[in-house]
N, C-alpha and C. Protein backbone atom coordinates (compact mmCIF):
# COMPACT_ATOMS: atom_id res chain seq x y z
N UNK A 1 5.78 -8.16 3.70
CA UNK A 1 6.59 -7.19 2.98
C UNK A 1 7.77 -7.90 2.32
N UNK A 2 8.28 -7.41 1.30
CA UNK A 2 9.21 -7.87 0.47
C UNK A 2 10.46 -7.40 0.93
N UNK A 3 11.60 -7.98 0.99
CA UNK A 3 12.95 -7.75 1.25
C UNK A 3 13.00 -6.05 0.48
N UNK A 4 12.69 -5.60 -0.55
CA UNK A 4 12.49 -4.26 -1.64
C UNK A 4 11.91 -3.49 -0.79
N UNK A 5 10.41 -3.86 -0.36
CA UNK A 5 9.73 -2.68 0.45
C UNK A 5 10.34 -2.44 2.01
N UNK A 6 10.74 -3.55 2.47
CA UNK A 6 11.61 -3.27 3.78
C UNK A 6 12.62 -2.17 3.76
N UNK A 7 13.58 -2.74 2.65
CA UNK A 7 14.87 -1.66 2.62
C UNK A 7 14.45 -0.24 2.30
N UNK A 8 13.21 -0.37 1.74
CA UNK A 8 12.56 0.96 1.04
C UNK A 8 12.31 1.79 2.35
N UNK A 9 11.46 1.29 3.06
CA UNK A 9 11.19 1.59 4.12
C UNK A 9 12.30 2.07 5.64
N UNK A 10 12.95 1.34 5.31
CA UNK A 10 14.16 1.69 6.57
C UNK A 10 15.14 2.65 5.98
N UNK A 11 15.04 2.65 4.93
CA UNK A 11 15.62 4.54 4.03
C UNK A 11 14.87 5.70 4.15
N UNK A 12 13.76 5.10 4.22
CA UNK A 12 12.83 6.07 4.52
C UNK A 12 13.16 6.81 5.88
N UNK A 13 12.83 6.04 6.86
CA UNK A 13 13.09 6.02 8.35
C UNK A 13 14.50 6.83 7.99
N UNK A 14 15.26 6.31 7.73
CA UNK A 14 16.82 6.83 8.21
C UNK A 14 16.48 8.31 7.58
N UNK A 15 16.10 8.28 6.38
CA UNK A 15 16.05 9.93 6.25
C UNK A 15 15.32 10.84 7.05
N UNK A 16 14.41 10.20 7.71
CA UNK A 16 13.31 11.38 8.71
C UNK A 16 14.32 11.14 9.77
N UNK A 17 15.04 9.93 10.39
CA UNK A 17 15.48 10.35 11.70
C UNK A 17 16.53 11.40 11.02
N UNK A 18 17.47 11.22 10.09
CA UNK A 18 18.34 12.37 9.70
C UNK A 18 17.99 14.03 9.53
N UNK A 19 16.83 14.08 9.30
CA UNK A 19 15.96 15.72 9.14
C UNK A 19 15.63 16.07 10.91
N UNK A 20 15.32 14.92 11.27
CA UNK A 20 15.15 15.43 12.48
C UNK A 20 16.46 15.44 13.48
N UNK A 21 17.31 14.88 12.86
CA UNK A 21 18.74 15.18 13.58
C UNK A 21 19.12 16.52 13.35
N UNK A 22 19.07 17.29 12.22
CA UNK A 22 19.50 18.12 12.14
C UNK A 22 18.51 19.26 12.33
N UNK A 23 17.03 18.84 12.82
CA UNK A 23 16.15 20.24 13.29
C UNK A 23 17.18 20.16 14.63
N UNK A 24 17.09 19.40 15.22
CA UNK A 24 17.43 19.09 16.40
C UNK A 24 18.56 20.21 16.77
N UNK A 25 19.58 19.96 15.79
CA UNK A 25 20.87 20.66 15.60
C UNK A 25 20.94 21.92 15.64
N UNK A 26 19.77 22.04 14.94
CA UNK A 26 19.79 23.70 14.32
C UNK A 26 19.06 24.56 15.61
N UNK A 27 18.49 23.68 16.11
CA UNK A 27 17.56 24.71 17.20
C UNK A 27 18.77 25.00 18.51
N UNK A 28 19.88 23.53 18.58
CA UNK A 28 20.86 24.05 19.53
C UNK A 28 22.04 24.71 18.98
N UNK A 29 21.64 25.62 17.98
CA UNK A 29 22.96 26.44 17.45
C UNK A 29 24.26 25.85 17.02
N UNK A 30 23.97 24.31 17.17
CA UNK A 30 25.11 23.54 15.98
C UNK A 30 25.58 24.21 15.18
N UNK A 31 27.18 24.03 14.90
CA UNK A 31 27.49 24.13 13.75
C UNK A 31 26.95 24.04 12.55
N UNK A 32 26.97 24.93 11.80
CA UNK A 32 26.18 25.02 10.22
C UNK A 32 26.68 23.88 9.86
N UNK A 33 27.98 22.96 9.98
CA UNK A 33 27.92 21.96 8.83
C UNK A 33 28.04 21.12 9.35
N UNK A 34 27.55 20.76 10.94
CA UNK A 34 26.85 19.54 10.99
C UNK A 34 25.58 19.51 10.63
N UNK A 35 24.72 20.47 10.64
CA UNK A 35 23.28 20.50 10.41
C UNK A 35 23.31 20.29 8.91
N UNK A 36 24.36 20.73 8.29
CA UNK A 36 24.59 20.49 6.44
C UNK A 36 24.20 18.87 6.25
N UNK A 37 25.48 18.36 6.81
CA UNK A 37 25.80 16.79 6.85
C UNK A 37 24.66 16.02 7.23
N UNK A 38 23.91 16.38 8.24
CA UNK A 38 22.45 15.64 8.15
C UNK A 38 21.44 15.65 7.22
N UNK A 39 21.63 17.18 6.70
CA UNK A 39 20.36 17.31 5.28
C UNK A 39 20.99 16.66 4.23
N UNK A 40 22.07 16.33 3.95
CA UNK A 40 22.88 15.61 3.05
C UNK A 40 22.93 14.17 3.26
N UNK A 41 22.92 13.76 4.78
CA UNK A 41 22.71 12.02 4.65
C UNK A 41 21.32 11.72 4.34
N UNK A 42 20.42 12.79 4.72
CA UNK A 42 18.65 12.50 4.69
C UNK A 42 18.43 12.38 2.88
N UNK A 43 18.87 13.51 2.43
CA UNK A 43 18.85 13.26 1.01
C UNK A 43 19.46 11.92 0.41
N UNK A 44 20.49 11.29 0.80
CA UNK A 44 21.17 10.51 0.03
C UNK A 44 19.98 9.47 0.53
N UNK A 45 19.63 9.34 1.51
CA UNK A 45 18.58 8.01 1.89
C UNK A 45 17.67 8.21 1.52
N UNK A 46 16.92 9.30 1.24
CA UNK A 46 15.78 9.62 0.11
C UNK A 46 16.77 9.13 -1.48
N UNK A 47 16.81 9.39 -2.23
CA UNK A 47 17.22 9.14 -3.13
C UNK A 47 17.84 7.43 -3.19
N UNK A 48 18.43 7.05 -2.63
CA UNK A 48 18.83 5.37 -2.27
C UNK A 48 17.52 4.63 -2.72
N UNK A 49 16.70 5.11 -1.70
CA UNK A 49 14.96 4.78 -1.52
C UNK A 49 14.85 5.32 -2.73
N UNK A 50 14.39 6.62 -3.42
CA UNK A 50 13.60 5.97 -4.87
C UNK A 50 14.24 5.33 -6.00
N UNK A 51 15.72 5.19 -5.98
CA UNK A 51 16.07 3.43 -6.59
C UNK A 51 15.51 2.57 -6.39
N UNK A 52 15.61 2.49 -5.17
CA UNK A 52 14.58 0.84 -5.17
C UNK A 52 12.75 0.99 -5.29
N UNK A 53 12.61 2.09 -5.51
CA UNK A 53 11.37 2.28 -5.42
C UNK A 53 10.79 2.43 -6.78
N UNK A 54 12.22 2.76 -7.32
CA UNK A 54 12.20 2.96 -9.25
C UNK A 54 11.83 4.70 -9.70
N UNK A 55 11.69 5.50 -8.72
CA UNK A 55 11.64 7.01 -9.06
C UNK A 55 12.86 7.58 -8.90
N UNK A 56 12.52 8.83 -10.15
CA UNK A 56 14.12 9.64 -10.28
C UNK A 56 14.44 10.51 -8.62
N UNK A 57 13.92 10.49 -7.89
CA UNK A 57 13.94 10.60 -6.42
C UNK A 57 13.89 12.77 -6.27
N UNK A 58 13.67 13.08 -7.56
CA UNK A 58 13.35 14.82 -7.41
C UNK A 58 11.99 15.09 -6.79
């Protein structure tokens, strides 16, 4: 794997562990805006990832 597909890949990762941080959240009645802040870091690491992946990340 290429230094590109690695980082691609561990954005990837960070965004599923982030979605699943915040199912996590949501099922223990967390605060609404921590469960926000996780769908918001998952997105930003989706999107990070299709920069390097070269897609408009929608």
């Amino acid at each position: 794997m290429t230094i590109r597909a690695d980082e691609h890949a561990r954005l990837l990762q960070l965004a599923a562990d982030e979605e699943v941080a915040a199912d996590v959240a949501e099922r223990r009645g967390d605060d609404f805006l921590l469960i926000a802040t996780h769908r918001r870091r998952a997105d930003f690491f989706r999107r990070r990832a299709a920069l390097i992946d070269g897609t408009d990340g929608k």
